[in-house]
Protein backbone atom coordinates (compact mmCIF):
# COMPACT_ATOMS: atom_id res chain seq x y z
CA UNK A 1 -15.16 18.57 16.10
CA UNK A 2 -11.76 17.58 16.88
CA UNK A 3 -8.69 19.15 15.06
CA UNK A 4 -5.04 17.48 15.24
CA UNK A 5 -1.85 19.12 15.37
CA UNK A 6 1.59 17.83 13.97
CA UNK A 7 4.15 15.56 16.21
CA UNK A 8 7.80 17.06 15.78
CA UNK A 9 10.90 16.27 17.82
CA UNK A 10 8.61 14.67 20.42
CA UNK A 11 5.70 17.61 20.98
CA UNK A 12 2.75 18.19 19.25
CA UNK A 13 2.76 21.24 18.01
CA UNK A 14 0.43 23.41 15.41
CA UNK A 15 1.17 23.98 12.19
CA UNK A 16 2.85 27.30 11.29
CA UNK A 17 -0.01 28.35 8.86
CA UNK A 18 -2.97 28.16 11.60
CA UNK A 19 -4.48 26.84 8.92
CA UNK A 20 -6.97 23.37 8.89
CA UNK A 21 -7.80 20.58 6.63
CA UNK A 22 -11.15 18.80 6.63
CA UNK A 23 -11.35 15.05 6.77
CA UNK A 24 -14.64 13.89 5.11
CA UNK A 25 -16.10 10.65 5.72
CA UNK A 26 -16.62 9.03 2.38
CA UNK A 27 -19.82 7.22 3.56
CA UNK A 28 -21.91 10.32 4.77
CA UNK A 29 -19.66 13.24 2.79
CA UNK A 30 -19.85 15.07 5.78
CA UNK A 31 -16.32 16.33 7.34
CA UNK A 32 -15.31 14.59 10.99
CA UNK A 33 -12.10 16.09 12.10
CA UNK A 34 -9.52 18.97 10.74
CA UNK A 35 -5.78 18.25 10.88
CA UNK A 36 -2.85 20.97 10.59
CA UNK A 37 -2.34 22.11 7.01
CA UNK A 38 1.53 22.31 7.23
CA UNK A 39 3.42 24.32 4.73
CA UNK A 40 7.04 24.48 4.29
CA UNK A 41 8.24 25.53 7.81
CA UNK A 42 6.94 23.13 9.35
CA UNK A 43 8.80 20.01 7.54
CA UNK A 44 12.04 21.99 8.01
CA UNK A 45 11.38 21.42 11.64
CA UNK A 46 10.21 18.02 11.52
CA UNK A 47 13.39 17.14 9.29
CA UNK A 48 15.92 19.31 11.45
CA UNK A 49 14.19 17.32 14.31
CA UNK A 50 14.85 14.18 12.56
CA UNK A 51 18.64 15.05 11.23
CA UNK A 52 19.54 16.10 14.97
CA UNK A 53 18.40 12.91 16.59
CA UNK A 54 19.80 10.83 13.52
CA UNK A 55 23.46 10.50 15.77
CA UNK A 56 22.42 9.02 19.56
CA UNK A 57 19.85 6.50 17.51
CA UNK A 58 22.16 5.21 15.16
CA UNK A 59 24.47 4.76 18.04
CA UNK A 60 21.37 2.28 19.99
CA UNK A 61 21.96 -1.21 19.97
CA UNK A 62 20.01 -3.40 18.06
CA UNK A 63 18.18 -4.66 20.71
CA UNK A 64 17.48 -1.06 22.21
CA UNK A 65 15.75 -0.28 18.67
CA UNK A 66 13.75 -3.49 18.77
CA UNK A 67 12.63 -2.57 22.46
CA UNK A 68 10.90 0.59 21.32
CA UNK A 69 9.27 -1.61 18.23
CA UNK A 70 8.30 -4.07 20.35
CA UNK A 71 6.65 -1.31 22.55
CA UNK A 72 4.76 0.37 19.33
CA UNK A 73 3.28 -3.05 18.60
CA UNK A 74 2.13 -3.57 21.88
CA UNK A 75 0.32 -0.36 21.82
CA UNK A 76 -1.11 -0.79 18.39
CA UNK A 77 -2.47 -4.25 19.84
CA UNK A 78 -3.91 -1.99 22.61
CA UNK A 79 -5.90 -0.28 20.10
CA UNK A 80 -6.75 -1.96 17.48
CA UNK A 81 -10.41 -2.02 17.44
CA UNK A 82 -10.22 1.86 18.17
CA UNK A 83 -7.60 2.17 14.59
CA UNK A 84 -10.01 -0.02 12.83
CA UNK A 85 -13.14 1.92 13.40
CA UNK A 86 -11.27 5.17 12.46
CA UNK A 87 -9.81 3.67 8.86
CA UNK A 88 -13.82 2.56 8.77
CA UNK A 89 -14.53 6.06 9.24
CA UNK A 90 -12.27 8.18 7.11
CA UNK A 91 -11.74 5.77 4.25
CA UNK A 92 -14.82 3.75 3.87
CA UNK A 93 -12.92 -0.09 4.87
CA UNK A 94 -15.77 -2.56 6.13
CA UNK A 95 -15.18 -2.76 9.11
CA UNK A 96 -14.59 -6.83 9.49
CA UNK A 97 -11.60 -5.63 6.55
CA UNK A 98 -10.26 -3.14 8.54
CA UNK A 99 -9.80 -5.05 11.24
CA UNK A 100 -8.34 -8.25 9.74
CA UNK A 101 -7.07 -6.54 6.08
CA UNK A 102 -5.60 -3.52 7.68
CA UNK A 103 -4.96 -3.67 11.30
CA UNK A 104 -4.12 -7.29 12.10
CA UNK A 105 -2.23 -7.17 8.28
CA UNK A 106 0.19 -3.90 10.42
CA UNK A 107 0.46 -6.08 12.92
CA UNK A 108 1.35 -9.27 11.34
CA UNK A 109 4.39 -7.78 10.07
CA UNK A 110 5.25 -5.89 11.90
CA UNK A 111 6.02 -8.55 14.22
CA UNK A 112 7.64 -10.18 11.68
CA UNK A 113 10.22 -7.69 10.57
CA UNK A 114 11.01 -7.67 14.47
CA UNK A 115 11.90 -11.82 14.18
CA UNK A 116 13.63 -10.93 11.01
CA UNK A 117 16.30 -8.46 12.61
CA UNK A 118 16.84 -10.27 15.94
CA UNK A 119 18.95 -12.82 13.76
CA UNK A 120 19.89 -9.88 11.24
CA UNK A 121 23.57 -9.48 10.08
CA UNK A 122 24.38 -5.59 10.67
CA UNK A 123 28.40 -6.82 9.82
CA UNK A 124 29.81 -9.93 7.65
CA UNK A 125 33.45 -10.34 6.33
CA UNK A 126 34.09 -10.81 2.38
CA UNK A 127 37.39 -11.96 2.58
CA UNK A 128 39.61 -9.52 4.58
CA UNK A 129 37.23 -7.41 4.06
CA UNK A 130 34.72 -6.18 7.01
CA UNK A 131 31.11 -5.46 5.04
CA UNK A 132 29.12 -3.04 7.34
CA UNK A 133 25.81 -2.19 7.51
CA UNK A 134 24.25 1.37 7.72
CA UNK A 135 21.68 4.01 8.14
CA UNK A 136 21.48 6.52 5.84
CA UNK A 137 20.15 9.23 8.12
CA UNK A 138 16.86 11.20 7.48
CA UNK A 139 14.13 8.87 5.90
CA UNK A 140 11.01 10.85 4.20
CA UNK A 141 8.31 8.44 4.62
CA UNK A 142 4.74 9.64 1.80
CA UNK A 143 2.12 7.35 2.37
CA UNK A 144 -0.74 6.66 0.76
CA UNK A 145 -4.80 6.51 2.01
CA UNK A 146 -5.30 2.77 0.93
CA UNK A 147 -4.14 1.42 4.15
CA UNK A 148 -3.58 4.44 6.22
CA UNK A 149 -1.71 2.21 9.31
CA UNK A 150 0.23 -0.51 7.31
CA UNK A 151 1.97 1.70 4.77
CA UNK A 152 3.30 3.57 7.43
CA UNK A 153 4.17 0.50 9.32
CA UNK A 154 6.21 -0.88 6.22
CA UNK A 155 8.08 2.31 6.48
CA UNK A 156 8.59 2.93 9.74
CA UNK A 157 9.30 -0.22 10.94
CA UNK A 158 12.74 -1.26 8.63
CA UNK A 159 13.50 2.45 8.89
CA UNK A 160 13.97 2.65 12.74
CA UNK A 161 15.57 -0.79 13.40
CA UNK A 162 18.05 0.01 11.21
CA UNK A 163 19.29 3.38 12.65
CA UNK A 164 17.58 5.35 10.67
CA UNK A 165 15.10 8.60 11.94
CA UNK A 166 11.88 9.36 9.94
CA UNK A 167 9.65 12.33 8.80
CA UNK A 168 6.36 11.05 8.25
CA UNK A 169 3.42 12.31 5.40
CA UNK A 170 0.34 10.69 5.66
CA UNK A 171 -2.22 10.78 2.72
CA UNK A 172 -4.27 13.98 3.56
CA UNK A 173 -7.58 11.93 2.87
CA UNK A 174 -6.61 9.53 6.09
CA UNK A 175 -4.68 10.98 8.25
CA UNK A 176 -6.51 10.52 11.01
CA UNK A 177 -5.25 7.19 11.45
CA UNK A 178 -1.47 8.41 11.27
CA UNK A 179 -2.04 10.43 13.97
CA UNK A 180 -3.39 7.84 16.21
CA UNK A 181 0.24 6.34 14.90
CA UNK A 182 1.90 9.11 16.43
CA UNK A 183 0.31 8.74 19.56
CA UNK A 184 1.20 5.20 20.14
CA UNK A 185 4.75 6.28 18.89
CA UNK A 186 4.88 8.95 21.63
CA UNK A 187 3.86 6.65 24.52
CA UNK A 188 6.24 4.28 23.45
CA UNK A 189 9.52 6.77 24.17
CA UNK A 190 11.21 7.35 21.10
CA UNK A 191 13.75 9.74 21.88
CA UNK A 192 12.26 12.90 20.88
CA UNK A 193 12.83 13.62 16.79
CA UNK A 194 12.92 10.12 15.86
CA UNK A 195 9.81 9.82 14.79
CA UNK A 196 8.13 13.09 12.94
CA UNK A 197 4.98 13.61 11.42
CA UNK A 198 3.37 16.76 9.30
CA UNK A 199 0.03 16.57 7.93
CA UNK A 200 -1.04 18.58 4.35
CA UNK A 201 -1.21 18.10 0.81
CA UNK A 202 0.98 16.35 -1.28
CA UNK A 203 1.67 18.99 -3.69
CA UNK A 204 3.19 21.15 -0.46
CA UNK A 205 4.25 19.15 1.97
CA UNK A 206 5.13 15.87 0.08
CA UNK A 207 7.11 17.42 -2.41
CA UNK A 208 8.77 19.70 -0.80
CA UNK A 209 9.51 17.14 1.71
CA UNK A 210 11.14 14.95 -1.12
CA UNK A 211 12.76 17.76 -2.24
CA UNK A 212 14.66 18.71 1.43
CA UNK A 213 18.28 18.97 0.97
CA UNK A 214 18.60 17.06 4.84
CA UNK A 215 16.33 13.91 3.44
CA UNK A 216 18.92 11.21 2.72
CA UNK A 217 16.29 8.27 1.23
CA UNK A 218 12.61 8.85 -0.01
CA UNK A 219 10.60 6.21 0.69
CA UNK A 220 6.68 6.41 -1.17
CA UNK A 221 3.65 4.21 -1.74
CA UNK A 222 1.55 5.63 -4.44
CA UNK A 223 0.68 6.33 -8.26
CA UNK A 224 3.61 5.42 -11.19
CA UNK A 225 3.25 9.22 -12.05
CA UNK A 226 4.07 10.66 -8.48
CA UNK A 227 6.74 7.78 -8.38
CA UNK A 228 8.38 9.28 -11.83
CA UNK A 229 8.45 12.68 -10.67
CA UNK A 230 10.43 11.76 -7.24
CA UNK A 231 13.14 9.69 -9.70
CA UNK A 232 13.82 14.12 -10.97
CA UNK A 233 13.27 15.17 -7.11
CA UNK A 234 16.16 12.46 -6.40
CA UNK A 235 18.59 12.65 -8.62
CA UNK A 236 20.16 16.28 -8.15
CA UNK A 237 21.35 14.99 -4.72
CA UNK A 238 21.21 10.98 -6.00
CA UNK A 239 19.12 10.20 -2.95
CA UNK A 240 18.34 6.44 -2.56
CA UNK A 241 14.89 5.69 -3.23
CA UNK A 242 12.42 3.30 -2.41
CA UNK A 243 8.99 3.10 -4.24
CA UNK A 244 6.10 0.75 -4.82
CA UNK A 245 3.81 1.98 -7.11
CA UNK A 246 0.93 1.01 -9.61
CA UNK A 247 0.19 -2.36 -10.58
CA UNK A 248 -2.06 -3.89 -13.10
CA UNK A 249 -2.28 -8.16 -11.82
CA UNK A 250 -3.11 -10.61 -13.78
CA UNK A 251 -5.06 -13.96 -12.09
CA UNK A 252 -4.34 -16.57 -14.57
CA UNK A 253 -6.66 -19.61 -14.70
CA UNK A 254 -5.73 -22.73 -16.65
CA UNK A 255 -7.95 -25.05 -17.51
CA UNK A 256 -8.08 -28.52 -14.76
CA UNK A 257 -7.83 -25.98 -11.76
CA UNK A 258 -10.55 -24.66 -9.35
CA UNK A 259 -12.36 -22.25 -11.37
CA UNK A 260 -14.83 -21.11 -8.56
CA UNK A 261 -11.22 -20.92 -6.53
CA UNK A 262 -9.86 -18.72 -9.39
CA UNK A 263 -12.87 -16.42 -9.20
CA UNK A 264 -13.10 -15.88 -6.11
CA UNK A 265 -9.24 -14.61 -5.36
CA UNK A 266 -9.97 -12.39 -8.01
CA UNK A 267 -12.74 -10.78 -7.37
CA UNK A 268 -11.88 -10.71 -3.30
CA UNK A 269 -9.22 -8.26 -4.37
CA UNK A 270 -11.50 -5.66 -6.03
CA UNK A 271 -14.11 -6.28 -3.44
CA UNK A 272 -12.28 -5.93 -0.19
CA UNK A 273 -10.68 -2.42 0.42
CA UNK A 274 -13.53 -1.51 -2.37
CA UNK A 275 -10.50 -2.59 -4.98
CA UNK A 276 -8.20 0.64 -3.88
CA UNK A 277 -4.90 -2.08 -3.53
CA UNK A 278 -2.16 -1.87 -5.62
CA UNK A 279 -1.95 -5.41 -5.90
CA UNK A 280 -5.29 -6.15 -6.71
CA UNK A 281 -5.50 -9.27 -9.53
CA UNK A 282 -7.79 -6.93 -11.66
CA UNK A 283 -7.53 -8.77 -15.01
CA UNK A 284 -8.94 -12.32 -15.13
CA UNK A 285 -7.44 -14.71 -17.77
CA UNK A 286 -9.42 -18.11 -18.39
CA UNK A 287 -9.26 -20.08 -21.64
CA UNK A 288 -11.82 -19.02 -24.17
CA UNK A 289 -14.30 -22.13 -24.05
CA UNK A 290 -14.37 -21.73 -19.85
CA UNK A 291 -16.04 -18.28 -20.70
CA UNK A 292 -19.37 -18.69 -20.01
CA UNK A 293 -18.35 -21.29 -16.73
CA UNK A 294 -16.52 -17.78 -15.57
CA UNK A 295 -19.35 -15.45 -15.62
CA UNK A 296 -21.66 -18.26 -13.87
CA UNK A 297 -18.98 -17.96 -11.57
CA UNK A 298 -19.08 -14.72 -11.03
CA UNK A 299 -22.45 -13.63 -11.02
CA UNK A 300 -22.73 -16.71 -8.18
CA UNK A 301 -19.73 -15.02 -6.27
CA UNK A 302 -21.83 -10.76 -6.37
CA UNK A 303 -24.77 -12.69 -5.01
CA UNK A 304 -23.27 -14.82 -2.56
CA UNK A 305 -20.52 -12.31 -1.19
CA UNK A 306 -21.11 -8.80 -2.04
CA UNK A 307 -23.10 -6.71 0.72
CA UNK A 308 -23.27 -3.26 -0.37
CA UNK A 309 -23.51 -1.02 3.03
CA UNK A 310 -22.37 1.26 5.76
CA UNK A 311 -18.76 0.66 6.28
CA UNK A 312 -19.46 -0.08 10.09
CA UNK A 313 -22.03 -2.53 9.95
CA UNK A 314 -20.37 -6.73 10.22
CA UNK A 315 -21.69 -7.94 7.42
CA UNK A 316 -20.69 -4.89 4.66
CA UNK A 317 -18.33 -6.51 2.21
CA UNK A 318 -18.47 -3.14 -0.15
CA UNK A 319 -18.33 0.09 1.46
CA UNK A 320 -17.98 3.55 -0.48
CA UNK A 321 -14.71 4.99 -2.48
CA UNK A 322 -12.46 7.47 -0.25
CA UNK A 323 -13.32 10.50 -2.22
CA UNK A 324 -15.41 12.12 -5.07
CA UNK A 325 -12.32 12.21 -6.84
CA UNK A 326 -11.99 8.90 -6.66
CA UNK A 327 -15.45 7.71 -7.82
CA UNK A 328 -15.40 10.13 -10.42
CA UNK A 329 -11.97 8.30 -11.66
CA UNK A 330 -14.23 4.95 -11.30
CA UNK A 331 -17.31 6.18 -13.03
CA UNK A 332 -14.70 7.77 -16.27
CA UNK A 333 -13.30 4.36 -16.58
CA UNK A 334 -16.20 2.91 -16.92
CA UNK A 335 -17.07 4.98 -19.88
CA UNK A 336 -14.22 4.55 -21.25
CA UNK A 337 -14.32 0.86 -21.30
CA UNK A 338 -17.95 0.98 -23.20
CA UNK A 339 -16.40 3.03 -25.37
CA UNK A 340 -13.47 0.71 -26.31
CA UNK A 341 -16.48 -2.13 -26.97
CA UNK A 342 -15.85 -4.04 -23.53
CA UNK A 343 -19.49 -5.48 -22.05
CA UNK A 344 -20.49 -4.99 -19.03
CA UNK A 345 -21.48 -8.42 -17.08
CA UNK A 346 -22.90 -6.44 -13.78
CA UNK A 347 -22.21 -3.29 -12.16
CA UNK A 348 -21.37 0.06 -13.95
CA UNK A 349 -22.99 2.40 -11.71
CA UNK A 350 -22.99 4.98 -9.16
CA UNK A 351 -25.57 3.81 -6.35
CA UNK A 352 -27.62 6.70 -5.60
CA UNK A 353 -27.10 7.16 -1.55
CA UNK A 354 -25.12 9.65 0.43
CA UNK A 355 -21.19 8.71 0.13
CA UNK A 356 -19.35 7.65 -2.36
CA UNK A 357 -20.64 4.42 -3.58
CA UNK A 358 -19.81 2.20 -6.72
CA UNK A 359 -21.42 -1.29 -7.55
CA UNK A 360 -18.90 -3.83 -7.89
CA UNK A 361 -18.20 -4.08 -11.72
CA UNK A 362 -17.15 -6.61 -13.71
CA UNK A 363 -16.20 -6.19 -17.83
CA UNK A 364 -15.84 -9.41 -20.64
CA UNK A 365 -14.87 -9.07 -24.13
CA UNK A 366 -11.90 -7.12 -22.96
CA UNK A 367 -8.90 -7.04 -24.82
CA UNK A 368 -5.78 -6.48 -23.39
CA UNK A 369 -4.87 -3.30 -25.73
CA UNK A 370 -7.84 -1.97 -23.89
CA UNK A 371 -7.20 1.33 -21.50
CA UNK A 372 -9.41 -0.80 -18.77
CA UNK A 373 -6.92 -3.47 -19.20
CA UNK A 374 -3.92 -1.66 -18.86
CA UNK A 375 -4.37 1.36 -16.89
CA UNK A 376 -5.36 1.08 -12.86
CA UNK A 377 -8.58 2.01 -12.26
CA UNK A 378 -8.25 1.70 -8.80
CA UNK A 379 -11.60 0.40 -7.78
CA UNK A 380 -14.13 -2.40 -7.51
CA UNK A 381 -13.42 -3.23 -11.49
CA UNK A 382 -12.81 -6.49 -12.59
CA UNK A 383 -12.02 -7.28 -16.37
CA UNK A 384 -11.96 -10.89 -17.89
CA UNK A 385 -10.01 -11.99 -20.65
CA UNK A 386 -9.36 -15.10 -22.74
CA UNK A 387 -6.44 -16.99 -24.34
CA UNK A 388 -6.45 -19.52 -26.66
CA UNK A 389 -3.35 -21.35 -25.12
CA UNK A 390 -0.59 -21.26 -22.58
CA UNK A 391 1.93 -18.98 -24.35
CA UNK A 392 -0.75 -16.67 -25.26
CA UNK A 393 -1.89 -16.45 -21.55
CA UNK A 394 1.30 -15.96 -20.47
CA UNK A 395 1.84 -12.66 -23.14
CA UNK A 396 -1.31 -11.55 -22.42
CA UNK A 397 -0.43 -11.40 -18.44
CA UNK A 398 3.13 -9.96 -19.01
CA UNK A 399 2.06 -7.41 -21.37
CA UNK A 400 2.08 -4.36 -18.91
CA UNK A 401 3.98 -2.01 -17.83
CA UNK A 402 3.18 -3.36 -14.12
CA UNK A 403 4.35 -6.11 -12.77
CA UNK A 404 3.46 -5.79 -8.82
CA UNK A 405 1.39 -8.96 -8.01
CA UNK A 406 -0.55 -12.36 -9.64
CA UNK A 407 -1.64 -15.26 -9.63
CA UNK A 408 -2.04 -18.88 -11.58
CA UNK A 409 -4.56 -21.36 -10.16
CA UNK A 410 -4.56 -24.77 -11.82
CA UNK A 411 -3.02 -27.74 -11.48
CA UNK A 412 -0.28 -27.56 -9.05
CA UNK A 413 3.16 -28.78 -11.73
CA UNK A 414 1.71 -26.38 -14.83
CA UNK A 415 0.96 -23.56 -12.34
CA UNK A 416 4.26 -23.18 -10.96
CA UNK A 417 5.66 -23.66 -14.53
CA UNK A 418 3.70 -20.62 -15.35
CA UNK A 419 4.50 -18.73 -12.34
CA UNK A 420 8.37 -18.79 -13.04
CA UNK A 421 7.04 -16.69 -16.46
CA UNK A 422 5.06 -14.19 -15.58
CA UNK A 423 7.18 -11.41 -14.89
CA UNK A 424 5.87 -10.23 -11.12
CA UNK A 425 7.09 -9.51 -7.74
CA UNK A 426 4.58 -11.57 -6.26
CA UNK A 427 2.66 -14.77 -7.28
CA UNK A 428 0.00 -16.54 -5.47
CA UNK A 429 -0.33 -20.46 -6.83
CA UNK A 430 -3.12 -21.90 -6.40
CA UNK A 431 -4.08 -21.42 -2.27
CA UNK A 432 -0.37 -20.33 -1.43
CA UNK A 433 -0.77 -17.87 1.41
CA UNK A 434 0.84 -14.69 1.84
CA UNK A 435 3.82 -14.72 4.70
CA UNK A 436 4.53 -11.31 6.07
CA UNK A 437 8.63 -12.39 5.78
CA UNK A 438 8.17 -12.65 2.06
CA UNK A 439 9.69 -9.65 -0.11
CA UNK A 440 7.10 -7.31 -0.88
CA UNK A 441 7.23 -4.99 -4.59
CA UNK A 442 7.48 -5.02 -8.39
CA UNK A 443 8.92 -5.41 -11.76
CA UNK A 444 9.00 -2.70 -14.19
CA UNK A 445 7.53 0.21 -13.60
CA UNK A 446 5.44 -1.41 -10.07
CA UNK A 447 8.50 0.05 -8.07
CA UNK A 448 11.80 0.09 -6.88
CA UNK A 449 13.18 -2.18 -3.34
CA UNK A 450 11.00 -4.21 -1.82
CA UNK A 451 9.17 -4.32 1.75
CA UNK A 452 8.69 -7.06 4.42
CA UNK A 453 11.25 -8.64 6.35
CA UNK A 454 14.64 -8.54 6.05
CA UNK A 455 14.31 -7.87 2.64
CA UNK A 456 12.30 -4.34 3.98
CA UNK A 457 15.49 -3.94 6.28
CA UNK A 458 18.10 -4.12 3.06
CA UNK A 459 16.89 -1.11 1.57
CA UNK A 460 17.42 1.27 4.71
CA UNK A 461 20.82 0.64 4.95
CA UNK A 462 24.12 1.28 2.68
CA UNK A 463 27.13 -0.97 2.37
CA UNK A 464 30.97 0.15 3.84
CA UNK A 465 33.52 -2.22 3.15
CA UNK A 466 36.65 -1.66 5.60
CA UNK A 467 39.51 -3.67 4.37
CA UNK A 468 41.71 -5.13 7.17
């Protein structure tokens, strides 16, 4: 079995402790690698690493910065079907999703935020003024297990063109694929303590990390509640913060659109990644009399798309949960939501096989005062609600305290109208596709800055006016 060490200032090196941490795969339960378990020493190197080297790369070019990017997205290209059969491995992605939803997703932009800052403006004059652009130094980067490569990548990526150097915690149930990260990052040069990276548990290492007097900007990907608790770890110090957190989507169908269409985007996003994305469109809104036209719908779309199996085989669609922790979240939700009178149309159960596997579920009669409706369940749940008209549809969909992603099929004038409403980061019309330039994050309590771009570059730097 292989172990993994951490990567600071430019070595890897072992964690302090001695100590291990297993990583299970969530399809057979049985462990397949140990990485450091890091404790508080060990992310006062990585930052001191990180705070030392801060100086010479802030003082890079741009186009010295994009050189090294360009070389970490060459290597990730390199191995791409190796990082996609790992994030198969330790967090249960199909493995046609982690190739296309995770890897090629990293890549995609990636390469984008590299076009964005070629034509970036690091200076600008507001009247005699000279506006300049800036790092702010020592960037702690928590990441989440959902997509192990990307939400490092979204980090990362804005964080190092812009000057800035990074300390790195990956999710301790996928870290595997950070590491594999690292590796690419170290064959691609950085200047040793630009990039850092300390594997252990959040509770250690990611808070105390947050917590580092040296850490200038926290940047996280995770739950509302850990998001809330790094606004206290902040503000003694007022470090800037940038957060995307839980999200609760509405899909809204209105009545003239493509009703198999509307279907279908929904239930994709609690299918794919097994429904463990922030931005899933978990709550389905269709106009009372289309109810029975929905479930067709759906029932047509579990038999037609949804291929229960081993996370490496082409034609899975559903693979397992990443933890016991996590189905057992599932498998309470789904109580709950019987218990608040919501029907079940299919699904509600465990499958009894080795991993962590949960049928794709789907609830009607929902109401939207319902804790299914409003709370993230985080997994392959779907609940349907109806309206009676526009304005109620458009309550119903803004009545959360989320507001990360959406969507409104129907026809094209209407749908727009109602897009402008719904109070969201990000709204899919009809078959809009996503562009990897696009600003990335939420309303309300969904987050704080947004990712992608050179929107994702704004939020790693701070403003200096120099009057002349």
């Amino acid at each position: 079995m292989k172990s993994h060490q951490n990567y600071i200032k430019g070595q890897w090196v072992s964690a302090q402790s001695g100590l291990l941490m297993d990583v299970i795969n969530p399809a057979s339960e049985k462990v397949i690698a140990q990485v450091a378990k890091s404790h508080h020493n060990d992310v006062d190197a990585a930052v001191e690493a990180a705070q030392k080297a801060f100086p010479a790369w802030k003082a890079l070019t741009v186009e010295e910065r994009i050189g090294y990017l360009e070389r970490i997205y060459q290597g990730i290209e390199a191995r791409k079907e190796e990082l996609a059969q790992v994030i198969a491995a330790e967090l249960g992605a199909p493995i046609s999703f982690s190739r296309s939803g995770q890897v090629g997703l990293a890549l995609r932009e990636l390469k984008a935020s590299l076009e964005e800052v070629a034509d970036f403006e690091f200076e600008e004059m507001a009247d005699q003024a000279k506006v300049v652009k800036e790092p702010y130094g020592v960037v702690a980067c928590i990441t989440p297990w959902n997509y192990p490569l990307n939400q490092i990548q979204r980090k990362i990526t804005p964080a190092l063109l812009t000057g800035n150097t990074v300390v790195v915690k990956p999710a301790s149930n996928t870290p595997l694929t950070a590491l594999i990260y690292a590796e690419i990052i170290d064959q691609a040069g950085l200047p040793a303590g630009v990039f850092n990276l300390v594997t252990g548990s959040g509770s250690e290492v990611g808070d105390y990390l947050a917590d580092h007097p040296d850490v200038d900007l926290i940047s996280f990907t995770g739950s509302t509640e850990v998001g809330k608790n790094l606004y206290s770890k902040a503000a003694p110090q007022v470090k800037q913060l940038v957060l995307e957190l839980g999200g609760k989507s509405a899909m809204v169908y209105l009545k003239g659109g493509d009703l198999t269409f509307a279907v279908k985007k929904a239930m994709d996003t609690v299918i794919y990644n097994q429904g463990q994305t922030c931005s899933a469109m978990t709550r389905l809104l269709v106009p009372e009399e289309c109810l029975e036209e929905t479930k067709e719908a759906i029932l047509n779309y579990y038999q037609e798309q949804v291929v229960v199996g081993d996370p490496l085989a082409e034609d899975t669609t559903l693979g397992p949960l990443v933890s016991a922790d996590q189905l057992k979240r599932v498998q309470d939700y789904i109580e709950i939501g019987q218990e608040e009178g919501a029907e079940i149309l299919i699904g509600g159960h465990p499958l009894e096989r080795p991993g962590y596997y949960f049928e794709s579920t789907v609830f009607v009669a929902v109401d939207n005062a319902m804790r299914i409706a409003q709370e993230e369940i985080f997994g392959p749940v779907l609940c349907v609600l109806t309206y009676q008209d526009l304005a109620q549809a458009i309550a119903i969909a803004n009545d959360s305290i989320y507001g990360l992603s959406g969507g409104v099929v129907g026809p094209a004038d209407q749908a727009l109208e109602v897009a402008y409403q719904l109070q969201t980061g990000n709204i899919f019309v009809n078959d809009g596709p996503r562009s990897p330039k696009a600003p990335f994050g939420g309303y309300k309590q969904s987050g704080l800055g947004r990712e992608n771009g050179k929107y994702g570059l704004e939020d790693y730097l701070q403003l200096k006016a120099i009057f002349l």
